[in-house]
C-alpha atoms as a PDB file:
ATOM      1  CA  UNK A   1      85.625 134.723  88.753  1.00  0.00           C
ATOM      2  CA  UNK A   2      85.520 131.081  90.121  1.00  0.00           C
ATOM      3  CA  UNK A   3      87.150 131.966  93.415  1.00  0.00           C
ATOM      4  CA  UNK A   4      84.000 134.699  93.646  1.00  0.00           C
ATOM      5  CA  UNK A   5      81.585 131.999  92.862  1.00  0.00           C
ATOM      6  CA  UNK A   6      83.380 129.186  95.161  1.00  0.00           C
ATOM      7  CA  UNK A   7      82.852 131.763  97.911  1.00  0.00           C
ATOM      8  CA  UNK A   8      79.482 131.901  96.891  1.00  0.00           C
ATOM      9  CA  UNK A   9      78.861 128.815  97.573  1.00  0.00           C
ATOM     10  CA  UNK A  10      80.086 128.771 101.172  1.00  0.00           C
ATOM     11  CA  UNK A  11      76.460 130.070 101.920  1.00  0.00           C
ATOM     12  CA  UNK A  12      74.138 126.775 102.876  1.00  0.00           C
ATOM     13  CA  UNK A  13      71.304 128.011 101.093  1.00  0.00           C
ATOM     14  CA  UNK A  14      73.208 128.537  97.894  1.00  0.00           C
ATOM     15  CA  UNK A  15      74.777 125.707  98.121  1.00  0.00           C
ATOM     16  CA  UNK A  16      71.684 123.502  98.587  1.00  0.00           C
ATOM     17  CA  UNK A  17      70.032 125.584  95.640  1.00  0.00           C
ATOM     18  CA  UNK A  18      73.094 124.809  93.337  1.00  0.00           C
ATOM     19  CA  UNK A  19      73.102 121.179  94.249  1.00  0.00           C
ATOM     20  CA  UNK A  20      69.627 120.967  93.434  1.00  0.00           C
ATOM     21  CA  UNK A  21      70.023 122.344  89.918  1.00  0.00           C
ATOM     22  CA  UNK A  22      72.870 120.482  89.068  1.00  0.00           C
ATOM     23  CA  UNK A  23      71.232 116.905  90.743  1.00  0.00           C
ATOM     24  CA  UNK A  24      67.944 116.442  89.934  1.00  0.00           C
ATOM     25  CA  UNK A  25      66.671 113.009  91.582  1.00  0.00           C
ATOM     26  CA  UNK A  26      69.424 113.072  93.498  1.00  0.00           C
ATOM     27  CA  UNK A  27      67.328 112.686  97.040  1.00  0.00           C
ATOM     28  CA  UNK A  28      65.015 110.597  95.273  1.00  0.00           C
ATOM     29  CA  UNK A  29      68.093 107.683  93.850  1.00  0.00           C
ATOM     30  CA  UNK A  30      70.249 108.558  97.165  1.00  0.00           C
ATOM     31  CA  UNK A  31      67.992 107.459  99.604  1.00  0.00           C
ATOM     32  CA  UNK A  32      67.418 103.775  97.903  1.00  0.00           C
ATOM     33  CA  UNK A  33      71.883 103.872  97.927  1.00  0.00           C
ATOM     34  CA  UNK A  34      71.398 104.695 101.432  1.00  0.00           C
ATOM     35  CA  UNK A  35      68.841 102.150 102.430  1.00  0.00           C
ATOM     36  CA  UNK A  36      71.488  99.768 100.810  1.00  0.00           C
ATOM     37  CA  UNK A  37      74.680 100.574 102.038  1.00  0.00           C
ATOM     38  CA  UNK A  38      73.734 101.769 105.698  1.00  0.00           C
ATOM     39  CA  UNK A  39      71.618  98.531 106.842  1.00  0.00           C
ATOM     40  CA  UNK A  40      71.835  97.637 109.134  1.00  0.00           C
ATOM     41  CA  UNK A  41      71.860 101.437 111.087  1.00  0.00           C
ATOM     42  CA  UNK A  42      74.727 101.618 113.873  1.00  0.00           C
ATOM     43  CA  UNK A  43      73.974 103.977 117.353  1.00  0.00           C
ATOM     44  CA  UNK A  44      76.627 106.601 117.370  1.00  0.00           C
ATOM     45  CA  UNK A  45      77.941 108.216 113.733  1.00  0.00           C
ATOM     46  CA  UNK A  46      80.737 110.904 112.725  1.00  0.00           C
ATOM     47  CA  UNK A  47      79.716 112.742 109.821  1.00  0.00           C
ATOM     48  CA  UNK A  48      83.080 114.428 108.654  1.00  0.00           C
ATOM     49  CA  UNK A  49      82.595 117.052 106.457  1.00  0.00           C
ATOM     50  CA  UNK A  50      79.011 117.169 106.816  1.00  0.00           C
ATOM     51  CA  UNK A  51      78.169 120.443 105.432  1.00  0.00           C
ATOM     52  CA  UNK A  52      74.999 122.638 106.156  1.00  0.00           C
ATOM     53  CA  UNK A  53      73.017 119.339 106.484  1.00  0.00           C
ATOM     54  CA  UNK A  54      72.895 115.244 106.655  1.00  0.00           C
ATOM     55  CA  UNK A  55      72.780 113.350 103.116  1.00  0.00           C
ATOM     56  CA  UNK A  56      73.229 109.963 104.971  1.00  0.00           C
ATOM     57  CA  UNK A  57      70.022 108.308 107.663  1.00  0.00           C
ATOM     58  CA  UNK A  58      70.216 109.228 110.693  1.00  0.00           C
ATOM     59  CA  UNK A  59      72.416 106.951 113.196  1.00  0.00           C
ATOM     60  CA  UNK A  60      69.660 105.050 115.431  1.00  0.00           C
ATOM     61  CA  UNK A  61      70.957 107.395 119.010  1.00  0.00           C
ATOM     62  CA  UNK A  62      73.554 110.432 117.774  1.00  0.00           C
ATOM     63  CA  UNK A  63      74.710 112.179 114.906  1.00  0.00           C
ATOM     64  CA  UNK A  64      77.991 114.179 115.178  1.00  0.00           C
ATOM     65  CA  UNK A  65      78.706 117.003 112.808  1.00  0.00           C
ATOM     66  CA  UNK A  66      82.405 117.937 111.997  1.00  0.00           C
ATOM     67  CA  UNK A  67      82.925 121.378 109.503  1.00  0.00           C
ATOM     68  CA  UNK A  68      85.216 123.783 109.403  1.00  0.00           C
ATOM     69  CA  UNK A  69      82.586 126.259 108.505  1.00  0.00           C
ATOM     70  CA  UNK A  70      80.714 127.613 111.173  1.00  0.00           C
ATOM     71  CA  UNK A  71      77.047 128.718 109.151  1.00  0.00           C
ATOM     72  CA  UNK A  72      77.355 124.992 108.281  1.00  0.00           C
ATOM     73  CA  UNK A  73      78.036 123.784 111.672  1.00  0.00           C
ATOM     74  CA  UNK A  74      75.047 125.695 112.919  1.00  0.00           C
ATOM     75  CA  UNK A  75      72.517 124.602 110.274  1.00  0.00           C
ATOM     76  CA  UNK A  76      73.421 121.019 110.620  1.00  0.00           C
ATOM     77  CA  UNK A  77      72.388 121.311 114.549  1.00  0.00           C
ATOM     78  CA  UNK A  78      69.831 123.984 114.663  1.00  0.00           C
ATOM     79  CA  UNK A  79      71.952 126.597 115.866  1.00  0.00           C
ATOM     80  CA  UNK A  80      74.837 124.937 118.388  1.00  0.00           C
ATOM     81  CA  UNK A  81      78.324 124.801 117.651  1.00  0.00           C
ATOM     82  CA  UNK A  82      79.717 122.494 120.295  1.00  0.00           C
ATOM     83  CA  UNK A  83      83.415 122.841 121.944  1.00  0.00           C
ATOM     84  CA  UNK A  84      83.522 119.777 124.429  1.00  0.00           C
ATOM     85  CA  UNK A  85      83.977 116.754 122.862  1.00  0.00           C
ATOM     86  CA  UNK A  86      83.345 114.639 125.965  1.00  0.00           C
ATOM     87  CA  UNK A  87      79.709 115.366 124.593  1.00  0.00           C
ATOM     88  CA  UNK A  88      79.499 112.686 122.268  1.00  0.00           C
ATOM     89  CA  UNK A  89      79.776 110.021 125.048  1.00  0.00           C
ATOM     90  CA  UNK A  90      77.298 111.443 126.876  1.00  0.00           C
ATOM     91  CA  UNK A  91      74.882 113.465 125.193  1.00  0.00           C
ATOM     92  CA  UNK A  92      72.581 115.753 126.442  1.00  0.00           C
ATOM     93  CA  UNK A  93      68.988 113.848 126.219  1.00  0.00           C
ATOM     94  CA  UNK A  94      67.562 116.624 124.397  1.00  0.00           C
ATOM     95  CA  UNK A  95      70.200 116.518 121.782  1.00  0.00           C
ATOM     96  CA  UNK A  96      70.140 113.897 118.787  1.00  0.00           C
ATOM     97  CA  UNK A  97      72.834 116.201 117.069  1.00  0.00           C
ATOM     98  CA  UNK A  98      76.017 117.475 117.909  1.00  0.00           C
ATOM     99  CA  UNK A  99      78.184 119.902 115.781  1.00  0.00           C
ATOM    100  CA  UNK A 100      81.824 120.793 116.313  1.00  0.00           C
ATOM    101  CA  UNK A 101      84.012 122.864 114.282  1.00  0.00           C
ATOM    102  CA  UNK A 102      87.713 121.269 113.715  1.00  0.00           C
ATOM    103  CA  UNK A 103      89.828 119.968 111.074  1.00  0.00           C
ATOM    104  CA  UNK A 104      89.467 116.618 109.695  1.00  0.00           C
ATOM    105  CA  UNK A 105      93.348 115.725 110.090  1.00  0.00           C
ATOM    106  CA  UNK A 106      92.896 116.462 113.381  1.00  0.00           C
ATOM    107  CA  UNK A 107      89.720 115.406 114.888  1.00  0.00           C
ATOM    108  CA  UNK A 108      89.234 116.493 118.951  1.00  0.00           C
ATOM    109  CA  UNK A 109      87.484 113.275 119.947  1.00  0.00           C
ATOM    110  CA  UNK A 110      89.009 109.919 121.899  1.00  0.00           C
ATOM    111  CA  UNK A 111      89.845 106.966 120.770  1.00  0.00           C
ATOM    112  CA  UNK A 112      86.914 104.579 119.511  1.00  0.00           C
ATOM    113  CA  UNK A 113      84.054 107.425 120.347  1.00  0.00           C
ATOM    114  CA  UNK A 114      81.920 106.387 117.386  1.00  0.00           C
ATOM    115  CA  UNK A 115      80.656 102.706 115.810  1.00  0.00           C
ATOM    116  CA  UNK A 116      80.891 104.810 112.456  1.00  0.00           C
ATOM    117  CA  UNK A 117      82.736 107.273 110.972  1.00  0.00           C
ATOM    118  CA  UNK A 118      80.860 108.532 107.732  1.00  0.00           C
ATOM    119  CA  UNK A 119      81.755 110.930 104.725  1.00  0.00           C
ATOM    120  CA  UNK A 120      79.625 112.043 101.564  1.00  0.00           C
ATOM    121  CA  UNK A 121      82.162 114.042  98.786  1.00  0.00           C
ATOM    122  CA  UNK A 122      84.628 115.594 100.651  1.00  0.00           C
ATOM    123  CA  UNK A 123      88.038 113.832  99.593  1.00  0.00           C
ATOM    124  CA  UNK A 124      88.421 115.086  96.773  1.00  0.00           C
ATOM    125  CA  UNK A 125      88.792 118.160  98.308  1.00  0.00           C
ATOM    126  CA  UNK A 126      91.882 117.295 100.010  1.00  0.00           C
ATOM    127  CA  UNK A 127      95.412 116.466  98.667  1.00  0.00           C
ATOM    128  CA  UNK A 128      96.565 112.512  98.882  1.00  0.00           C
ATOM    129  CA  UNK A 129      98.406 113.570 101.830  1.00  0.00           C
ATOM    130  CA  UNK A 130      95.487 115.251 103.918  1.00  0.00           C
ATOM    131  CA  UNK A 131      93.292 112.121 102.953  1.00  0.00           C
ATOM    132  CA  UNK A 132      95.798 109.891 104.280  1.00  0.00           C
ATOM    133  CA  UNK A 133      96.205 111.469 107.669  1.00  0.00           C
ATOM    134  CA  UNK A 134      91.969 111.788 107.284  1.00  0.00           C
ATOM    135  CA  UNK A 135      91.483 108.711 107.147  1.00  0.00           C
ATOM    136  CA  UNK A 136      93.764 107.562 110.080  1.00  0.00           C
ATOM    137  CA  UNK A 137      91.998 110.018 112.371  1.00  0.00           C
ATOM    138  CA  UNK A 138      88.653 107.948 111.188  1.00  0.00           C
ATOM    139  CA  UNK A 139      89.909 104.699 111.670  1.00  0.00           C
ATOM    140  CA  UNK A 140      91.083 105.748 115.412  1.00  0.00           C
ATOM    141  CA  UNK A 141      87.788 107.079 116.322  1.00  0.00           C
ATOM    142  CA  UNK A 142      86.011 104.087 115.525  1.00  0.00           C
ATOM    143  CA  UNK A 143      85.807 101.099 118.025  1.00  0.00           C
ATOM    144  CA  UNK A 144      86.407  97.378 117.148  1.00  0.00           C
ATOM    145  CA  UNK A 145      83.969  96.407 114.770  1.00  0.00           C
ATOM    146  CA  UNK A 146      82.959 100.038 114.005  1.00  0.00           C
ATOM    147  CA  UNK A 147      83.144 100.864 109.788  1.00  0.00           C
ATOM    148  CA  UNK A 148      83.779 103.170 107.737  1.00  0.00           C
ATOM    149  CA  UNK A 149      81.364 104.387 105.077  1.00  0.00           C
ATOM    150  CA  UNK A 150      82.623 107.059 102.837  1.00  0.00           C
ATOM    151  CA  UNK A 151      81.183 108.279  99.313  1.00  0.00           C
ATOM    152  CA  UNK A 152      83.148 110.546  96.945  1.00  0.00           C
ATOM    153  CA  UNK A 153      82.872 111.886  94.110  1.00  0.00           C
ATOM    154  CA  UNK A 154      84.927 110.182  90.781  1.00  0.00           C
ATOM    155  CA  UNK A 155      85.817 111.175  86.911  1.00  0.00           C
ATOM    156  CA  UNK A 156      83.020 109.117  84.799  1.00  0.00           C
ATOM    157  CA  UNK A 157      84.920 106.237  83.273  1.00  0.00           C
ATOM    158  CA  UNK A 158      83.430 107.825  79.316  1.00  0.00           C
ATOM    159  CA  UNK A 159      83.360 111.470  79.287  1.00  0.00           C
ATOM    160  CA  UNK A 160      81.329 111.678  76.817  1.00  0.00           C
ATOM    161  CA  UNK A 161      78.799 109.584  78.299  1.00  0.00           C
ATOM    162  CA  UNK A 162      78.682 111.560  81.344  1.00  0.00           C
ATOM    163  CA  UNK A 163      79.012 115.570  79.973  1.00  0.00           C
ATOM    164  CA  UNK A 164      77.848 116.398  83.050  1.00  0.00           C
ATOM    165  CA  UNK A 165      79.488 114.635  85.595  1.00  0.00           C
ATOM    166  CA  UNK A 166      82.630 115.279  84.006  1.00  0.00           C
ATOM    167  CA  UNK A 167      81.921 119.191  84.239  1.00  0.00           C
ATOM    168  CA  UNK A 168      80.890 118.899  87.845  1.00  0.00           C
ATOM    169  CA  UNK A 169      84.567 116.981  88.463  1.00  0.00           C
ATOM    170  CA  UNK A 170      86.352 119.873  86.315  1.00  0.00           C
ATOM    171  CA  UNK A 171      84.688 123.027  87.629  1.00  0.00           C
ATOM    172  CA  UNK A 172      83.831 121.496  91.586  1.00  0.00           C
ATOM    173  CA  UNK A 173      85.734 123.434  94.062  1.00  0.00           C
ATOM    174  CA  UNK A 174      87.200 120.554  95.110  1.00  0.00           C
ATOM    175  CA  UNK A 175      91.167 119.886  93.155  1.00  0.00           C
ATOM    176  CA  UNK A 176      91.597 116.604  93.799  1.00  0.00           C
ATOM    177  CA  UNK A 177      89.334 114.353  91.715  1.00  0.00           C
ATOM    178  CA  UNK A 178      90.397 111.032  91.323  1.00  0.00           C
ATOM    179  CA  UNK A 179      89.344 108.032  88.891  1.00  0.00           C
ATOM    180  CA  UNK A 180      88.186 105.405  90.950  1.00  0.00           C
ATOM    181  CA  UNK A 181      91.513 103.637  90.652  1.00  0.00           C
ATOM    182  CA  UNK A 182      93.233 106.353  92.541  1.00  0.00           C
ATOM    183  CA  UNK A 183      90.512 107.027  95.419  1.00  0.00           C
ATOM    184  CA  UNK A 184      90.765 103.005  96.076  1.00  0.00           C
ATOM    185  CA  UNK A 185      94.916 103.168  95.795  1.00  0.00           C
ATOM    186  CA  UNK A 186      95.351 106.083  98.108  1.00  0.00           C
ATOM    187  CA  UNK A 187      92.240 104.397 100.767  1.00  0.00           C
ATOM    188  CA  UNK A 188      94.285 101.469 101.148  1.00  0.00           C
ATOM    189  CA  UNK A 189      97.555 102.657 101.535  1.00  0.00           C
ATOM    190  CA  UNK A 190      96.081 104.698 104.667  1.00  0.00           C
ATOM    191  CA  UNK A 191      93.685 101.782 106.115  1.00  0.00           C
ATOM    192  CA  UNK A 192      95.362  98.497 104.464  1.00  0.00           C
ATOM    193  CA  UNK A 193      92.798  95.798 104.645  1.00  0.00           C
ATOM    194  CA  UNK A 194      89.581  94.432 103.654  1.00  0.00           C
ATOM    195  CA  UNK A 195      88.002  97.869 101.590  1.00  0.00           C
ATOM    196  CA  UNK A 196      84.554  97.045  99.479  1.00  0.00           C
ATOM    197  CA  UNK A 197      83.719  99.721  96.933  1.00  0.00           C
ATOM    198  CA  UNK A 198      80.746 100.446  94.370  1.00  0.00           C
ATOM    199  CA  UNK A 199      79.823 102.822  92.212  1.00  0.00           C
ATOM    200  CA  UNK A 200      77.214 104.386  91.785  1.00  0.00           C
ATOM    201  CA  UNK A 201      75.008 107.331  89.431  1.00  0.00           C
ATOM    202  CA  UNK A 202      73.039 109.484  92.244  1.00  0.00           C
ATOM    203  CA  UNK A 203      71.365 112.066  89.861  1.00  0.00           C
ATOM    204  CA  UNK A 204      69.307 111.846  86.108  1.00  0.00           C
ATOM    205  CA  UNK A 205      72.037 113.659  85.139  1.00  0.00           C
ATOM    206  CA  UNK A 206      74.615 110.864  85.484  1.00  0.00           C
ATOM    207  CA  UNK A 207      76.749 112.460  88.592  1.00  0.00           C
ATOM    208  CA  UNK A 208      79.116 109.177  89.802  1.00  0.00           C
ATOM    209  CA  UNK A 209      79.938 108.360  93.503  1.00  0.00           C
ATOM    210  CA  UNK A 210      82.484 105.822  94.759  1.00  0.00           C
ATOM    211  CA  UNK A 211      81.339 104.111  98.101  1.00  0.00           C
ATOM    212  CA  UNK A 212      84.263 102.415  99.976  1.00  0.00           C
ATOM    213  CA  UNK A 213      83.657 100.793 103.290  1.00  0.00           C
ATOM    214  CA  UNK A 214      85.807  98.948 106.129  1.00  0.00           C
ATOM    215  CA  UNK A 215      85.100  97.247 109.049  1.00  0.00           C
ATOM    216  CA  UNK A 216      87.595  97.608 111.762  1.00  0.00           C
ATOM    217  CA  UNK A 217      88.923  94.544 112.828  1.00  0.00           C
END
């Protein structure tokens, strides 16, 4: 039954309707997290994991789409799926969004292509060891300077004063939910430096995300 309905929710309309019942206010409370953490706005951003569509502002000259699933890849651009990664240094004028279908272990672009590499709940879809090698390929495609912005999902701290994020964490598609204590551990073994993190509720209903960011040195 669950694997039927996590299939289900491969389909961008779906999932945008489920997300919707499940978050109420959540575009109202995430855009005043976003004008927080993502000020000031960088030129050039990776959006790993980005699903059918952005959650995070849009970079100030190019937004690049990463999915492995292709209706998502096309949504997010308005119908391209992009194969040449030598794209996102030089953009076609017409374009303010690229989309490209790969693996986040294993990400086609060069080294230092982006001045940020952003992520909004994906980890804990992926096993320590997959977020490790994630997060390496994130760090190399940022420049000097460049950071890291990723948001993730976390158990509440109280069950029972989050029911509902707590059912969201048990029945998510997603097997790896962490406490915040874990997503910070297994961040800075991969990157070891200077992470910041905050949490913070992004729906009425009391959903938790962790925000981590690093600045490459």
């Amino acid at each position: 039954m669950m694997k039927f309905l996590y299939r289900f929710l491969e389909i961008p309309v779906i999932y945008q309707i489920v997300g919707f019942i499940l978050g109420p206010g959540g575009p109202y409370l995430r855009k005043k997290i976003n004008q927080k953490v993502f000020n000031p706005p960088f030129s050039k951003a990776l959006d790993v994991g980005c699903g059918p569509a952005p959650t995070t502002p849009e970079p100030l000259e190019l937004l690049v789409g990463l999915d492995v699933n292709e209706d998502y890849i096309k949504q997010y651009t308005g119908g391209y799926i992009d194969t040449d990664p030598q794209l996102v240094l030089n953009p076609p004028p017409s374009r303010k969004r690229l989309g490209y279908i790969a693996s986040a272990t294993q990400m086609p672009f060069a080294d230092g292509s982006f001045d940020e590499v952003r992520s909004v709940s994906f980890f804990h879809h992926l096993s320590d060891a997959d977020t490790e090698k994630t997060l390496k390929e994130m760090y190399r495609c940022i420049h000097a300077g460049g950071r890291l912005i990723m948001f993730d999902a976390v158990w509440p701290k109280r069950a029972w004063t989050r029911p509902v994020s707590w059912f969201v964490a048990k029945y998510d598609r997603g097997r790896y939910f962490r406490t915040e204590e874990q997503m910070v551990a297994v961040f800075k073994k991969a990157c070891p430096g200077d992470w910041q993190w905050k949490r913070y509720t992004y729906t009425f209903t009391g959903l938790e995300l962790l925000c981590l960011q690093y600045i490459k040195k």
